[in-house]
Each structure stands twice: as C-alpha cells, then as structure tokens.
C-alpha atoms as a PDB file:
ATOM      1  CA  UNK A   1     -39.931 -18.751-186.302  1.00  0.00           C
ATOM      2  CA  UNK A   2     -36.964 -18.962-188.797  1.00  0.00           C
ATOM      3  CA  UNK A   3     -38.489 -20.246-192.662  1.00  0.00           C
ATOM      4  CA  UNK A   4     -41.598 -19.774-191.777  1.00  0.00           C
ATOM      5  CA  UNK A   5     -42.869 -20.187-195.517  1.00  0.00           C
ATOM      6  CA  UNK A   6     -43.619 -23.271-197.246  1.00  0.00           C
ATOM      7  CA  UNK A   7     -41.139 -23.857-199.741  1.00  0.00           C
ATOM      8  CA  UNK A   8     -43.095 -23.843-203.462  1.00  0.00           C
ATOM      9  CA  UNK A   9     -40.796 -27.108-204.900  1.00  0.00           C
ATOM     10  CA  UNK A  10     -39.512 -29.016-202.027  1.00  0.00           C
ATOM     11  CA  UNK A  11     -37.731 -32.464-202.685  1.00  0.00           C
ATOM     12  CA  UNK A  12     -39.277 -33.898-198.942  1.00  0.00           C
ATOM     13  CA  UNK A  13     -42.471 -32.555-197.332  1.00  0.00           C
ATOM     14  CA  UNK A  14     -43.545 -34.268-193.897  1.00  0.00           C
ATOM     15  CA  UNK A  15     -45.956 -33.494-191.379  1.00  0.00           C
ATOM     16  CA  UNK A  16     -46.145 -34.523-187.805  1.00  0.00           C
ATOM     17  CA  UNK A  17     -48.908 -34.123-185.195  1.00  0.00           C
ATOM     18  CA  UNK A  18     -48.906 -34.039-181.581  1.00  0.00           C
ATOM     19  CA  UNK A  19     -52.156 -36.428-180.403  1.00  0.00           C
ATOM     20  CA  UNK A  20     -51.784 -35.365-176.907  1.00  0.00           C
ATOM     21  CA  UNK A  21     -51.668 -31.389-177.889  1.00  0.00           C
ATOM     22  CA  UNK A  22     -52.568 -30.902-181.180  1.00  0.00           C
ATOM     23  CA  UNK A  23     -50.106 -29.715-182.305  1.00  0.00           C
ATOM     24  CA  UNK A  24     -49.175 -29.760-186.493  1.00  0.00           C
ATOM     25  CA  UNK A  25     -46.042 -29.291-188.163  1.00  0.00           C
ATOM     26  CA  UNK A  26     -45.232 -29.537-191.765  1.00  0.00           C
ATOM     27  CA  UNK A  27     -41.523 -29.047-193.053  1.00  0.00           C
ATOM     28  CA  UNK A  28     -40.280 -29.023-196.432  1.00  0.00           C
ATOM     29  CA  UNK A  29     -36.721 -29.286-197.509  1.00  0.00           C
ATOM     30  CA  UNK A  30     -34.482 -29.091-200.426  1.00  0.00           C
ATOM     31  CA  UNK A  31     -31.228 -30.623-200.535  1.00  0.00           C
ATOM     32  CA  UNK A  32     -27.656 -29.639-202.055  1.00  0.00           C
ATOM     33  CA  UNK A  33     -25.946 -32.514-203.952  1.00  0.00           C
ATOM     34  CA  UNK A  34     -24.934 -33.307-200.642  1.00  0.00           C
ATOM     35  CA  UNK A  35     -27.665 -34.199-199.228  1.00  0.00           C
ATOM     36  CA  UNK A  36     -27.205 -31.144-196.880  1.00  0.00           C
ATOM     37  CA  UNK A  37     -30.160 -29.006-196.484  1.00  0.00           C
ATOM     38  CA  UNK A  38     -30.418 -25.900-198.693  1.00  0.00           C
ATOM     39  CA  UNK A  39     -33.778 -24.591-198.484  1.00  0.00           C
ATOM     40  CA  UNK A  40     -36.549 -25.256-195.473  1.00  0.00           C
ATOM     41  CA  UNK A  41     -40.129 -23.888-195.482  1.00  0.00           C
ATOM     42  CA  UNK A  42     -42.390 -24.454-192.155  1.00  0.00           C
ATOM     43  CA  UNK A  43     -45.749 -23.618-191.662  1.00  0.00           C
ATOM     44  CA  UNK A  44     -46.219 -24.831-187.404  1.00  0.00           C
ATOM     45  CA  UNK A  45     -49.627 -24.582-185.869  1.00  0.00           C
ATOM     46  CA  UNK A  46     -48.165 -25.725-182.312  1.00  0.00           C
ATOM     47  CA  UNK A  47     -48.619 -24.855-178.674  1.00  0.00           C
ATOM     48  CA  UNK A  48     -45.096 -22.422-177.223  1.00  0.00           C
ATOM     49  CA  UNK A  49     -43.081 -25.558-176.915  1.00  0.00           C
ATOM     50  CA  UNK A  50     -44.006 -26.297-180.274  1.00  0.00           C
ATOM     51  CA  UNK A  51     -43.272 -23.638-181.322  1.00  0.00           C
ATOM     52  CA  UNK A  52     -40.075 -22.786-179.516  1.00  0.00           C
ATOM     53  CA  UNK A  53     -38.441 -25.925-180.329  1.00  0.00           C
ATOM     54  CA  UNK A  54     -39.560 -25.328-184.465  1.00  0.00           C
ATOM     55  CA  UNK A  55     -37.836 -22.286-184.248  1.00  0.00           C
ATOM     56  CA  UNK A  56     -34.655 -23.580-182.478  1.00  0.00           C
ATOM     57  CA  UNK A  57     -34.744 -26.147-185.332  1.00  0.00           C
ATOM     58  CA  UNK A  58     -35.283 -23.515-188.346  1.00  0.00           C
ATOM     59  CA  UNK A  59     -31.999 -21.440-187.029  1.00  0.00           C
ATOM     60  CA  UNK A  60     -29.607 -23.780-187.510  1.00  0.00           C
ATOM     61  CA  UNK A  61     -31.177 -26.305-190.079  1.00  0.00           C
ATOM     62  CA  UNK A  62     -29.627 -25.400-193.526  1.00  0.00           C
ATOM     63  CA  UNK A  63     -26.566 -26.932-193.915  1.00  0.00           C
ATOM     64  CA  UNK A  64     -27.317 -29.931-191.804  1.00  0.00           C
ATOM     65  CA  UNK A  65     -27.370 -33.954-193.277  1.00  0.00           C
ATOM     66  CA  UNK A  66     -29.710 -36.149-192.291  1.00  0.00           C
ATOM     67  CA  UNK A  67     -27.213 -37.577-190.191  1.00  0.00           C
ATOM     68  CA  UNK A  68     -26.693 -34.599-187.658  1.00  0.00           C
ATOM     69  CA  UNK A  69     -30.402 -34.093-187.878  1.00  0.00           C
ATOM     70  CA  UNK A  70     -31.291 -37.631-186.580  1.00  0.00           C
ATOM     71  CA  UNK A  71     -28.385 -37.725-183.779  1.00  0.00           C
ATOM     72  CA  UNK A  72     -30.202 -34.190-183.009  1.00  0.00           C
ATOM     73  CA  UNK A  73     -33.580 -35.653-182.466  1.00  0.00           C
ATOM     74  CA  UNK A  74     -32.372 -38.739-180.805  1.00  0.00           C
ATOM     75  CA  UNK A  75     -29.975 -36.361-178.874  1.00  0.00           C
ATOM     76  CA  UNK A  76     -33.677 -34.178-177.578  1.00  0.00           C
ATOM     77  CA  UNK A  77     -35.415 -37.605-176.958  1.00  0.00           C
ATOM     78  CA  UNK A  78     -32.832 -39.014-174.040  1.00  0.00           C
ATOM     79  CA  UNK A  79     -32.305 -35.752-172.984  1.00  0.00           C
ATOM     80  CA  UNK A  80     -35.656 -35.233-172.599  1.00  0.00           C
ATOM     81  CA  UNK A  81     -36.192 -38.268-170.760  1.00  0.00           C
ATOM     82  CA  UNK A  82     -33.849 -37.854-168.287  1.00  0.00           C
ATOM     83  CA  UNK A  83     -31.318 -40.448-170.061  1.00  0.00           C
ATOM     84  CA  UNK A  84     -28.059 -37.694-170.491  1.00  0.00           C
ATOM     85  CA  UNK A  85     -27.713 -34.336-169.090  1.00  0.00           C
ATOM     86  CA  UNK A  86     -26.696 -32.544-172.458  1.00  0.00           C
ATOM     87  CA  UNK A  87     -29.167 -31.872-175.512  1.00  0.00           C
ATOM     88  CA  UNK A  88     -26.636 -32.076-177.232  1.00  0.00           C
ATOM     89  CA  UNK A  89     -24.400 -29.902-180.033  1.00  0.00           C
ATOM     90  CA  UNK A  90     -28.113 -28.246-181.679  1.00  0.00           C
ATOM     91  CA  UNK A  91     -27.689 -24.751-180.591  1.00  0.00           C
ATOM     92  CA  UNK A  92     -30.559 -23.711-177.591  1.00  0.00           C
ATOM     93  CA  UNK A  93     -31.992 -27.080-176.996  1.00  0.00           C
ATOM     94  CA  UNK A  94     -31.230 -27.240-173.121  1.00  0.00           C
ATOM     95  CA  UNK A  95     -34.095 -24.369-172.470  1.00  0.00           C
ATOM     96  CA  UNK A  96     -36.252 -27.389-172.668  1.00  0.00           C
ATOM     97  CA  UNK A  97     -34.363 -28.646-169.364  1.00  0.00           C
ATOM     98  CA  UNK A  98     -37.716 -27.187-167.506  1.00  0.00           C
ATOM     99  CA  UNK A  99     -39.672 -30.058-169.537  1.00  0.00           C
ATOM    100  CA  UNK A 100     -37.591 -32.936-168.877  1.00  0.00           C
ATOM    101  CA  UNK A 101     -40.388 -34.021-165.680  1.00  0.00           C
ATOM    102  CA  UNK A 102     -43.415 -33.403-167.849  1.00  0.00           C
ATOM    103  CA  UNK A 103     -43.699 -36.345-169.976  1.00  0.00           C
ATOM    104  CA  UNK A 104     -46.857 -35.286-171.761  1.00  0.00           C
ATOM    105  CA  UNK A 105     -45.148 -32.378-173.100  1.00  0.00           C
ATOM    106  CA  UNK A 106     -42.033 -34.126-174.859  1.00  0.00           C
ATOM    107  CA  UNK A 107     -44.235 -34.910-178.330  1.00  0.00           C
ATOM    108  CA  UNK A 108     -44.582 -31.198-178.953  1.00  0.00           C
ATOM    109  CA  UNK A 109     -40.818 -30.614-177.955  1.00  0.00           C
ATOM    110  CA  UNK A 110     -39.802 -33.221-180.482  1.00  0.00           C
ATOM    111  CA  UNK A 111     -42.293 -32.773-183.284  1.00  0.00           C
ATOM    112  CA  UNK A 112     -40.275 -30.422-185.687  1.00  0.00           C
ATOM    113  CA  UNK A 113     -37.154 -32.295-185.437  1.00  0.00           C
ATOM    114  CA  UNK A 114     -39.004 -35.430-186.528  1.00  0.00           C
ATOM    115  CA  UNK A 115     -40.934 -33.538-189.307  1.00  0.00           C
ATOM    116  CA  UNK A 116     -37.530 -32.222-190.074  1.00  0.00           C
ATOM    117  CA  UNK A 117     -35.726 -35.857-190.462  1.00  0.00           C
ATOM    118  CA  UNK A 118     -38.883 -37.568-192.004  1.00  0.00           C
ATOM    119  CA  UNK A 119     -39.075 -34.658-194.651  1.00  0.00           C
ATOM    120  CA  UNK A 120     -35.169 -35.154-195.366  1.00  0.00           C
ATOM    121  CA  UNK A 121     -35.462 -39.018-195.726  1.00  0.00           C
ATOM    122  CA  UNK A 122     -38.498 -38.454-198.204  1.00  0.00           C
ATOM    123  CA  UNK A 123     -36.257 -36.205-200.235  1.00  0.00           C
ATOM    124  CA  UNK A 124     -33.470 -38.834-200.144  1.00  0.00           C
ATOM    125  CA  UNK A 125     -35.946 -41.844-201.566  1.00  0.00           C
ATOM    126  CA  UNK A 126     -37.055 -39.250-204.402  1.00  0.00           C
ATOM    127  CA  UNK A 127     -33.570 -39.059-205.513  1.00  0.00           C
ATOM    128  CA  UNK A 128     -33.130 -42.589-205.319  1.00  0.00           C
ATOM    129  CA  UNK A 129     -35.504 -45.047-204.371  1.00  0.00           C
ATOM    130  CA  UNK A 130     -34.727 -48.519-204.819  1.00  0.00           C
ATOM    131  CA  UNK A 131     -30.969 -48.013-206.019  1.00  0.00           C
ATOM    132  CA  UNK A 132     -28.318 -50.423-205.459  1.00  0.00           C
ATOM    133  CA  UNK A 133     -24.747 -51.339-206.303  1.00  0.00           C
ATOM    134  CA  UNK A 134     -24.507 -54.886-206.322  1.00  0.00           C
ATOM    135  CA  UNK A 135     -23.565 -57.734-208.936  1.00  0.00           C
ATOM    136  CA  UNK A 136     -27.717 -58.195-209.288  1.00  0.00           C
ATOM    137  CA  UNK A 137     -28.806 -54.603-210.293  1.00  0.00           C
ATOM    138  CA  UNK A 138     -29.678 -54.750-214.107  1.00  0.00           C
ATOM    139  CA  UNK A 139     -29.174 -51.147-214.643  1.00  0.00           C
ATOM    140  CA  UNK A 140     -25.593 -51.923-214.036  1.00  0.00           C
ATOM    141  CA  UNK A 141     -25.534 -54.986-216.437  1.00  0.00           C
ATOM    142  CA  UNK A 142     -23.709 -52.767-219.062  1.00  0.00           C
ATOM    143  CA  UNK A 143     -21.158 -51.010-217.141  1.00  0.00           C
ATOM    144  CA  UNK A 144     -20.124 -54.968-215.889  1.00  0.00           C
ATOM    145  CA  UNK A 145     -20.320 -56.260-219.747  1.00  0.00           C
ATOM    146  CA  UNK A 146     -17.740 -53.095-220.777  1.00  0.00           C
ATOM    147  CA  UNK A 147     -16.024 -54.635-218.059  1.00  0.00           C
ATOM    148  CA  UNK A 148     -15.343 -57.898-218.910  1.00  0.00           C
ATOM    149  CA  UNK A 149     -14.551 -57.016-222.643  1.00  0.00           C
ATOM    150  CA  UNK A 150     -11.779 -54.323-221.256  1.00  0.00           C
ATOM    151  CA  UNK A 151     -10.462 -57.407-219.087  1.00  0.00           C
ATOM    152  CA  UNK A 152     -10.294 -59.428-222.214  1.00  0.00           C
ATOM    153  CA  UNK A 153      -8.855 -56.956-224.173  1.00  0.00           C
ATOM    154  CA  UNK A 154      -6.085 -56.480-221.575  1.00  0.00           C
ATOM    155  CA  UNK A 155      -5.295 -59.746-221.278  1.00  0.00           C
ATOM    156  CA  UNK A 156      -5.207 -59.920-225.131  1.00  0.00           C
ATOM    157  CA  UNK A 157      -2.554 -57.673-225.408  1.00  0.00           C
ATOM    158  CA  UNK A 158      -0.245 -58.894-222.322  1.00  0.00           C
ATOM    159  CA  UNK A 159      -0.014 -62.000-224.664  1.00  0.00           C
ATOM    160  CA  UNK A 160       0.786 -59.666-227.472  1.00  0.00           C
ATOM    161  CA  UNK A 161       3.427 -57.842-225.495  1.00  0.00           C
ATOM    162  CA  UNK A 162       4.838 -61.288-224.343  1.00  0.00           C
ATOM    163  CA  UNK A 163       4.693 -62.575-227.657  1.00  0.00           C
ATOM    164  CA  UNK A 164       6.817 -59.423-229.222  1.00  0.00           C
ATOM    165  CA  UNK A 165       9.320 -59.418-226.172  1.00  0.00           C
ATOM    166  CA  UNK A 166       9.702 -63.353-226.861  1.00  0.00           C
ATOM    167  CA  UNK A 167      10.835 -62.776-230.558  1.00  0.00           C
ATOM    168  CA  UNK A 168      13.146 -60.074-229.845  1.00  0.00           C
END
C-alpha cells in the first residue's frame, strides 16, 4: 500500500470505519498552497477490498484537489451501484467491477476515498475556517476604510486637475 506511514504534522487527519466489516482507515494529508495534496500518510487495518482500493487511492493521490478527489469518490459510489459503467478517470478503479452485485461490500471499497476527502476538507477549515469576503467581515473593515479615503482622494484631485485646466 503506497504511504503507508502516518504523516508526523499533517494539516487534515480523518478516519473512517466500515460497520459492516470492520474495517479502519485513517489518512493524513498535507496540502501545497494549492490546496493540492503534497504529502499522505495511511495506516489501513481493512479486509483485501479495503485494502486494494487504499492502495489504488495512495498511487495516484499527491497532486490531487479536493475537487478531483470528491468527483473520484462520487465517481466509485454510482459505479459501484450499478448507476454508470465507468469508475471513472482514478487509475485501477474498474477491478472493483466484480463488486458492483455485492452491496455489503461497497463501504470497504469506498472507505479510503472518503477518509481521503474528509481528511482534505479538515485541512482546508484549518487554513481557514470561518473566512469570508463580503461587505460584513470586520477583518476587512480596514482594507474598505483605505478604500474610501483613496476614492476621496481621487476625486479630490480630478477637481484639482479640472480646476488647473479651467485657468489655463
């Protein structure tokens, strides 16, 4: 299984369990200024599908966004149950074609993949957890104040300019 170490700092650590196996999954991830993954660390206690699917994911993880890890989950989960005929762009995902019938079997399948996105979204709310851009943010209050005095200033001297143009 590809980064099969815990990482030691991770910015998002999850961990998912299978109630109808057992099986555990914990992923941690660290992100570029991106948001892309740089580092993953896994430590899987899973049955073979477990297993097989953790490292499927752990190949081809770094470098992914959140983004392309979520449409690869949700991309496993229909194919899985029989809703499209292609797992999708994740590399090795359609040996689980065997599986599709066996419901039971489709938590363990989809475990590390939802480890993997939960750890990535935890590592996204570290970075920022309750920002926003908007009018009502007070940690923007200054930036909106410097504002207005540049728009005063600037109008301030378009009367200035009109003023010299006028008397010359």
């Amino acid at each position: 299984i590809a980064h099969d170490v815990r990482l030691t700092a991770p910015l998002g650590t999850a961990e998912r369990r299978s109630p109808i196996c057992g099986s555990h999954i914990t992923v941690d991830v660290a992100l570029d200024d991106q948001g892309r993954i740089a580092a993953l660390g896994q430590e899987v206690r899973a049955c073979a599908l477990g297993q097989a699917s953790a490292a499927l994911m752990g190949t081809s993880a770094i470098g992914m966004t959140l983004d392309e890890v979520t449409a690869a989950r949700d991309r496993l989960t229909a194919f899985l149950a029989g809703q499209c005929d292609d797992a999708g762009d994740w590399p090795g995902l359609d040996i689980f074609a065997p599986a599709r019938p066996h419901a039971a079997r489709h938590p363990s399948i989809r475990l590390p993949f939802e480890a993997m996105a939960a750890a990535i979204e935890q590592a996204l709310a570290d970075v920022a957890p309750s920002a926003r851009v908007d009018a009502q943010s007070n940690w923007l209050k200054p930036v909106f104040e410097a504002m207005i005095s540049l728009q005063v200033l600037a109008i301030a001297l378009v009367a200035l300019l009109v003023l010299a143009l006028g008397s010359a």
